[in-house]
N, C-alpha and C. Protein backbone atom coordinates (compact mmCIF):
# COMPACT_ATOMS: atom_id res chain seq x y z
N UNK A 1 86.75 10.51 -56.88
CA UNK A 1 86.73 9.65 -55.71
C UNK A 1 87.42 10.37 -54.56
N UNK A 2 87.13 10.33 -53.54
CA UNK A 2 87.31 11.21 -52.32
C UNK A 2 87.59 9.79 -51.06
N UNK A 3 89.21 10.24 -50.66
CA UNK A 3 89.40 9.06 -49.58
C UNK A 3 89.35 9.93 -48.26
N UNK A 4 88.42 9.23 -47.52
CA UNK A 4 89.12 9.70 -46.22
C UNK A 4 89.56 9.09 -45.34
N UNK A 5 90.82 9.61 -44.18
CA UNK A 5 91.69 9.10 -43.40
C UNK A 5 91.95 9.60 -41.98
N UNK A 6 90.93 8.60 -40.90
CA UNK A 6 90.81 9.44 -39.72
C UNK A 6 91.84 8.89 -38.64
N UNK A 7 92.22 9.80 -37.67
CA UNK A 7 93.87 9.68 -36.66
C UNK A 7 93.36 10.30 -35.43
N UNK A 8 93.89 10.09 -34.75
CA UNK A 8 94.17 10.81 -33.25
C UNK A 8 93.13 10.10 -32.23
N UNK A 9 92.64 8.75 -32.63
CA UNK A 9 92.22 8.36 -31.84
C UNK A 9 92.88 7.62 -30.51
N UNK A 10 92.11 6.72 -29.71
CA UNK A 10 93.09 6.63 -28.36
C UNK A 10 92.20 6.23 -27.78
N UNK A 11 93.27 6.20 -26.21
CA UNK A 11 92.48 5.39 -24.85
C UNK A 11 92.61 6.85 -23.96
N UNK A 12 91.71 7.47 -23.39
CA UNK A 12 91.66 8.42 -22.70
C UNK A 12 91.27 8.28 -21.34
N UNK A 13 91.60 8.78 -19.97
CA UNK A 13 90.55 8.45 -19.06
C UNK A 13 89.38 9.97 -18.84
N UNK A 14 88.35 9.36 -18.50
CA UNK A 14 87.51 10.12 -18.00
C UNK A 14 87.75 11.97 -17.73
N UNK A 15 87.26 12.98 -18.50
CA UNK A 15 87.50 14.14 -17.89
C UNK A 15 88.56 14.83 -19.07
N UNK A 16 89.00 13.40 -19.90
CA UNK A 16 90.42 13.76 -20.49
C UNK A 16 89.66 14.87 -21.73
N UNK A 17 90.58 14.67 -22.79
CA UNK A 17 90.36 15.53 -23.71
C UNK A 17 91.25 14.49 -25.72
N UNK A 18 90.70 14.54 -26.40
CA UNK A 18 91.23 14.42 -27.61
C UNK A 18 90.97 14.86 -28.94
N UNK A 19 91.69 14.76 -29.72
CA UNK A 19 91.87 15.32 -31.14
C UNK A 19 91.75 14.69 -32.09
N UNK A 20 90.79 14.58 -33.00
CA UNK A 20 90.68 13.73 -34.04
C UNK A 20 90.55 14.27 -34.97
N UNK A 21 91.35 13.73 -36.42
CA UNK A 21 91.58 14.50 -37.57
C UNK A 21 90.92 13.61 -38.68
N UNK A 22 90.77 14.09 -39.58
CA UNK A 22 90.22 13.74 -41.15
C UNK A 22 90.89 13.83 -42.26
N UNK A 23 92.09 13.41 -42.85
CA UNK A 23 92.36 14.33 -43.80
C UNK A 23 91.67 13.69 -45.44
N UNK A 24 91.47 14.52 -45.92
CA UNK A 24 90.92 13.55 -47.20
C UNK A 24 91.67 14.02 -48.52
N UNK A 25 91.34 13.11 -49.64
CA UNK A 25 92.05 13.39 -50.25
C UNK A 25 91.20 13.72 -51.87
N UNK A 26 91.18 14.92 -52.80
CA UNK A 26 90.15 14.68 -53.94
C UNK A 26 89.29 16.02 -52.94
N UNK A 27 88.93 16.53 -53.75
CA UNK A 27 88.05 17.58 -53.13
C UNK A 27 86.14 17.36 -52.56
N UNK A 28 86.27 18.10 -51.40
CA UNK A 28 85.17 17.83 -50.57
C UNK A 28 84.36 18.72 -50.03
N UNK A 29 83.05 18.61 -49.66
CA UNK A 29 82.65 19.96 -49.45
C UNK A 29 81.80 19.41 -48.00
N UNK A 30 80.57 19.05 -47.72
CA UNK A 30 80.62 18.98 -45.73
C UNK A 30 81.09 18.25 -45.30
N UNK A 31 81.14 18.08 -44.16
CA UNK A 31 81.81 17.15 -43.47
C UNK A 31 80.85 16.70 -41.86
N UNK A 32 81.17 15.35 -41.77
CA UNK A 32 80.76 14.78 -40.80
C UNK A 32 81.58 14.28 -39.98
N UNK A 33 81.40 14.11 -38.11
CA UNK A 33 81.51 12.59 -37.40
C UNK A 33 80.50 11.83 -37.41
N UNK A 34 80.83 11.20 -37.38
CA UNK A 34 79.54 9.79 -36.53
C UNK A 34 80.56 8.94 -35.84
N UNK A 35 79.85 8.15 -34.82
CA UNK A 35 80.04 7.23 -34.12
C UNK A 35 79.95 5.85 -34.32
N UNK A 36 80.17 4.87 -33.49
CA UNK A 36 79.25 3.78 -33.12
C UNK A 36 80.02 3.01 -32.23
N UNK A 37 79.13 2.72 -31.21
CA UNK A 37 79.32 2.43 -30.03
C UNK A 37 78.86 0.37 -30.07
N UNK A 38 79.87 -0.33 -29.48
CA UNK A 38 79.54 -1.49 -29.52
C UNK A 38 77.84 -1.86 -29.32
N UNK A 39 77.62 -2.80 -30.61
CA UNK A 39 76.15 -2.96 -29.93
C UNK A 39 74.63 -1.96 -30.18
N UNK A 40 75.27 -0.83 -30.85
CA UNK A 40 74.54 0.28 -31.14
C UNK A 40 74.54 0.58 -32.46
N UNK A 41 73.63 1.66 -32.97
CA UNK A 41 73.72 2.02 -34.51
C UNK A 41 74.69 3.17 -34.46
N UNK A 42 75.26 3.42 -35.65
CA UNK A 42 76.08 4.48 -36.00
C UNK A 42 75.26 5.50 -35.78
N UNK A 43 75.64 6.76 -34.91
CA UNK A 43 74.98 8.06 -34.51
C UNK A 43 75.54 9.43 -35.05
N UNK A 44 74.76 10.28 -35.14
CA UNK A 44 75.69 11.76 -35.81
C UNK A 44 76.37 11.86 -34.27
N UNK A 45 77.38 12.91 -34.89
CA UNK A 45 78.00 13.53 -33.61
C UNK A 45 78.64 15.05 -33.62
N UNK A 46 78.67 14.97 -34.92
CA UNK A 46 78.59 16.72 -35.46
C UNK A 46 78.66 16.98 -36.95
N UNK A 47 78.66 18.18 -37.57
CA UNK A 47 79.17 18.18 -39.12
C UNK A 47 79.01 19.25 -39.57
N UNK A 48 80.15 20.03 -40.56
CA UNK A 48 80.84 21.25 -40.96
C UNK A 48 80.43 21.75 -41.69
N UNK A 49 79.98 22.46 -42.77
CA UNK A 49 79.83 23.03 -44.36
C UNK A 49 81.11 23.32 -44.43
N UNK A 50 80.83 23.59 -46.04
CA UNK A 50 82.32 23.38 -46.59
C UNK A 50 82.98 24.51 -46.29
N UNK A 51 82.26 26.12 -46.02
CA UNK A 51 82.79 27.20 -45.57
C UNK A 51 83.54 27.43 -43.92
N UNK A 52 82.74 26.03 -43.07
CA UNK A 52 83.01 26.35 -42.13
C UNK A 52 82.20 26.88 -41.03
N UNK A 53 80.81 27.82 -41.81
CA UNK A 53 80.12 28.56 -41.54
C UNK A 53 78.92 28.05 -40.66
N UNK A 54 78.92 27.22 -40.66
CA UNK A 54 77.63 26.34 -40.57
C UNK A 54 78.07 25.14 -39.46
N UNK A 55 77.64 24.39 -38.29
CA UNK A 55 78.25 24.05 -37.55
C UNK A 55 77.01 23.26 -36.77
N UNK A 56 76.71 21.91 -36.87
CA UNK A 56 75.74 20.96 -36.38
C UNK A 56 76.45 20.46 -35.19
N UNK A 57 75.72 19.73 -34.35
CA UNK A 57 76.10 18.76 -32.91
C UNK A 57 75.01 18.18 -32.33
N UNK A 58 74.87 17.14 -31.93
CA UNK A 58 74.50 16.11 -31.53
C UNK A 58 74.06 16.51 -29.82
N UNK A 59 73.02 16.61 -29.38
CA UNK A 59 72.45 17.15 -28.05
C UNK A 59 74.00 16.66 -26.99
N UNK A 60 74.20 15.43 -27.40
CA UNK A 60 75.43 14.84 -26.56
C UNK A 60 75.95 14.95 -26.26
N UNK A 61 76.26 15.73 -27.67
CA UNK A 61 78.04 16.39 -26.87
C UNK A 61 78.30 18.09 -27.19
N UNK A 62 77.35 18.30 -27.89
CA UNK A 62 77.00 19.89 -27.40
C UNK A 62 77.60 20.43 -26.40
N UNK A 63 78.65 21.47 -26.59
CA UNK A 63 79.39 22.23 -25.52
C UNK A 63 80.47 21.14 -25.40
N UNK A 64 80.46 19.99 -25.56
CA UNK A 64 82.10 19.73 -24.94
C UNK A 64 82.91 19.19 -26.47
N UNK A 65 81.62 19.10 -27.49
CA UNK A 65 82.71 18.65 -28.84
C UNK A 65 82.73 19.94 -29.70
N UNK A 66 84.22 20.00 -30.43
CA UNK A 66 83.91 21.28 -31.47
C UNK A 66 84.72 20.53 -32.73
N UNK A 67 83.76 20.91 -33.89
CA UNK A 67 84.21 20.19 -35.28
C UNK A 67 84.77 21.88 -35.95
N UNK A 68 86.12 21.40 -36.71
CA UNK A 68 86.35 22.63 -37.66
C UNK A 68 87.18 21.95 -38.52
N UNK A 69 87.21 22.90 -39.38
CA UNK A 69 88.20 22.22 -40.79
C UNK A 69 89.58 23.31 -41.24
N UNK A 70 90.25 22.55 -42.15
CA UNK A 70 91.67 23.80 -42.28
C UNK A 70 91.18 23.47 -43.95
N UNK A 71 90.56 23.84 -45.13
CA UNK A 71 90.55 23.34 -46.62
C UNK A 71 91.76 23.75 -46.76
N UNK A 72 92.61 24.66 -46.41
CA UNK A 72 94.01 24.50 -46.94
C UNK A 72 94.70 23.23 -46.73
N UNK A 73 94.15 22.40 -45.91
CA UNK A 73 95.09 20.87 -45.65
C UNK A 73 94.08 19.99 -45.79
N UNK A 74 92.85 20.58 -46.65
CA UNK A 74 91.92 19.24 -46.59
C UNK A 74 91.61 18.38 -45.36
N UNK A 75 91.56 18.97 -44.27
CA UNK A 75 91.25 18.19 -42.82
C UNK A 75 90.10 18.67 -42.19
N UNK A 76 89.52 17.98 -41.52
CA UNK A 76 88.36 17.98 -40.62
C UNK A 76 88.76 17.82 -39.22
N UNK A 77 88.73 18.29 -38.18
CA UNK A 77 89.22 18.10 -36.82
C UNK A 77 87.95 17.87 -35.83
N UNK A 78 87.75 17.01 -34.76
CA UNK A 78 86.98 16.78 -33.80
C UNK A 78 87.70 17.06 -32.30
N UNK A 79 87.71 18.40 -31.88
CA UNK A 79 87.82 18.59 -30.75
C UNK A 79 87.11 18.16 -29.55
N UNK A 80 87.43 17.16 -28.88
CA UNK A 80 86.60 16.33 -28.07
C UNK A 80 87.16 16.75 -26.94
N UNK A 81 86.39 17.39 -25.51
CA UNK A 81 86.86 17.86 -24.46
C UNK A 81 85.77 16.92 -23.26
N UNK A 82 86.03 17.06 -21.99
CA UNK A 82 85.05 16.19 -21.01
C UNK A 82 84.87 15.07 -21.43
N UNK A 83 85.60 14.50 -21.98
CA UNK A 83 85.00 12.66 -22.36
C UNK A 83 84.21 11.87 -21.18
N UNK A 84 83.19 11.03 -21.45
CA UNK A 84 82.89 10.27 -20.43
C UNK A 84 83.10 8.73 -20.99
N UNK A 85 82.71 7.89 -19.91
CA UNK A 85 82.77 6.37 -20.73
C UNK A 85 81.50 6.48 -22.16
N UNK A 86 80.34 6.58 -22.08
CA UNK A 86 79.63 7.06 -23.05
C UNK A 86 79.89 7.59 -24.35
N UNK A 87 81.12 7.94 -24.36
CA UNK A 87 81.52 8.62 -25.94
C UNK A 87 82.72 7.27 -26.36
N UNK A 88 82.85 6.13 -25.62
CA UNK A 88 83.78 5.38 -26.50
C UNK A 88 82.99 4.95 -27.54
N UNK A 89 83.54 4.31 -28.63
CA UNK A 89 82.96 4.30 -30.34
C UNK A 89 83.94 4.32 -31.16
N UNK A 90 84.03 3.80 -32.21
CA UNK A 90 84.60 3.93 -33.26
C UNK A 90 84.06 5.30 -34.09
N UNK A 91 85.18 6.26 -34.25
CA UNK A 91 84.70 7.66 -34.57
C UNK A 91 84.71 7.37 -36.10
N UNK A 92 84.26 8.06 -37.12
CA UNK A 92 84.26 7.93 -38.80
C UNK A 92 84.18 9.23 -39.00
N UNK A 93 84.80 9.38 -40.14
CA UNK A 93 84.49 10.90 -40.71
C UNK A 93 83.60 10.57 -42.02
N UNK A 94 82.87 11.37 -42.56
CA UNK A 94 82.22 11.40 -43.66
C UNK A 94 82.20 12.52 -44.66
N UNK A 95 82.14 12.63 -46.34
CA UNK A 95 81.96 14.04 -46.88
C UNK A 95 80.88 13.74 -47.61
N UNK A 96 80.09 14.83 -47.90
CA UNK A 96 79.08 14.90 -48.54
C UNK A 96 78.42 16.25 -49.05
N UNK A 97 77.27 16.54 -50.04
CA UNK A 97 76.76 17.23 -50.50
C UNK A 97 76.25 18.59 -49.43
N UNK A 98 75.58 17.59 -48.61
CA UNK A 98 74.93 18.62 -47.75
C UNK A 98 75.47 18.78 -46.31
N UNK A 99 75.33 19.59 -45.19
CA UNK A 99 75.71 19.40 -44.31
C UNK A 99 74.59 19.38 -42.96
N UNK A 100 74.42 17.90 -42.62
CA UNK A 100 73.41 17.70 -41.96
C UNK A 100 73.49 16.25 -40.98
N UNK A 101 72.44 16.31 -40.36
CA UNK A 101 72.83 14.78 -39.12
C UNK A 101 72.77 13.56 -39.95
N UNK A 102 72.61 13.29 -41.03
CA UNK A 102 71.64 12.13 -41.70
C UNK A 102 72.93 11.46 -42.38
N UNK A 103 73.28 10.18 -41.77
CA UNK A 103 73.97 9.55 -42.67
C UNK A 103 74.42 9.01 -44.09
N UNK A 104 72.70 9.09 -44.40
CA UNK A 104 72.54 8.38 -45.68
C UNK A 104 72.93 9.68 -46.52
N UNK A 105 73.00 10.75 -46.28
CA UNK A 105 73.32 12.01 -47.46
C UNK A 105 75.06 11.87 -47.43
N UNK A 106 75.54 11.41 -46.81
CA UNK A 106 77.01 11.35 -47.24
C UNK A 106 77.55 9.89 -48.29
N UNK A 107 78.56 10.44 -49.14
CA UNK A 107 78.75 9.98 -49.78
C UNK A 107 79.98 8.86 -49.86
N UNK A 108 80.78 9.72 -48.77
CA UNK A 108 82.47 9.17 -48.66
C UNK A 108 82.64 8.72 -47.07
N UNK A 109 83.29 7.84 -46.70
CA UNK A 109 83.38 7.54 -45.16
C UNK A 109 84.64 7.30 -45.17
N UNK A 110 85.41 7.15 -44.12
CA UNK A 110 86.58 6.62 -43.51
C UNK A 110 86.43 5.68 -42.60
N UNK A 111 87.79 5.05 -42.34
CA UNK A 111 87.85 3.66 -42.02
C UNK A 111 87.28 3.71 -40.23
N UNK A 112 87.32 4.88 -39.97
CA UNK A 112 87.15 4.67 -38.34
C UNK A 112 88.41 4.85 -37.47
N UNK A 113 88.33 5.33 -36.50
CA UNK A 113 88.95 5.27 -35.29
C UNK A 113 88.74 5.61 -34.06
N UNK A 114 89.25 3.99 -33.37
CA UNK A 114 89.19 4.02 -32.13
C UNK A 114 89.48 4.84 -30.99
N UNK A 115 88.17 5.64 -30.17
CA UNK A 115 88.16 5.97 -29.13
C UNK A 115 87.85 5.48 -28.09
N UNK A 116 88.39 5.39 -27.01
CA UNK A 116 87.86 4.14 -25.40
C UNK A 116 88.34 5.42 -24.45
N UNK A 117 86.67 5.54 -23.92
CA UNK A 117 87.10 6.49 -22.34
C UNK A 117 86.53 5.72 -21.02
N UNK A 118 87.96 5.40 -20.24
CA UNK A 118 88.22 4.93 -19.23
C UNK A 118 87.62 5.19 -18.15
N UNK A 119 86.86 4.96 -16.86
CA UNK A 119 86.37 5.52 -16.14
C UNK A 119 87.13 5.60 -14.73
């Protein structure tokens, strides 16, 4: 069983920048964000292989988000830079088999955390 536990969310304004972490616990191999935005379906927003090597994103936020991981601390990080109002959502991390946009291939999720960008 694989928990995961996502942090560094927040209220940012516009332009700002934040850090969001994953740490999980039980061993894991890709990794995901997804979103979801009030009112909307849960969306990819990037996701890792377990090497690192391999590195997906979401047309969206392409160029201003960067996903990486530390497996020495079991964490997943979402470097989120240029926020607009558009990226507020409840962020989730996910692990799974493969590493790809598709929700349904992950296996493990986390509880979420709140991002709100201010305009």
């Amino acid at each position: 069983q694989v928990q995961l536990v996502e942090s560094g969310g927040g209220l940012v304004q516009a332009g700002g920048s934040l850090v969001l972490s994953c740490a999980a616990s039980g061993r894991t191999f890709s990794m995901g964000w997804f979103r979801q935005a009030p009112g909307k379906e849960r969306e990819f927003v990037a996701a890792i292989s377990w090497s690192g090597g391999r590195t997906y994103y979401a047309d969206s936020v392409k160029g201003r988000f960067t996903i990486s991981r530390d497996n020495a601390k079991n964490t997943v990080y979402l470097q989120m830079n240029s926020l607009n109002p558009e990226d507020t959502a409840v962020y989730y991390c996910a692990a799974g088999p493969l590493t790809t946009w598709a929700a349904r291939e992950y296996d493990y999720w986390g509880q979420g955390t709140q991002v709100t960008v201010s305009s």
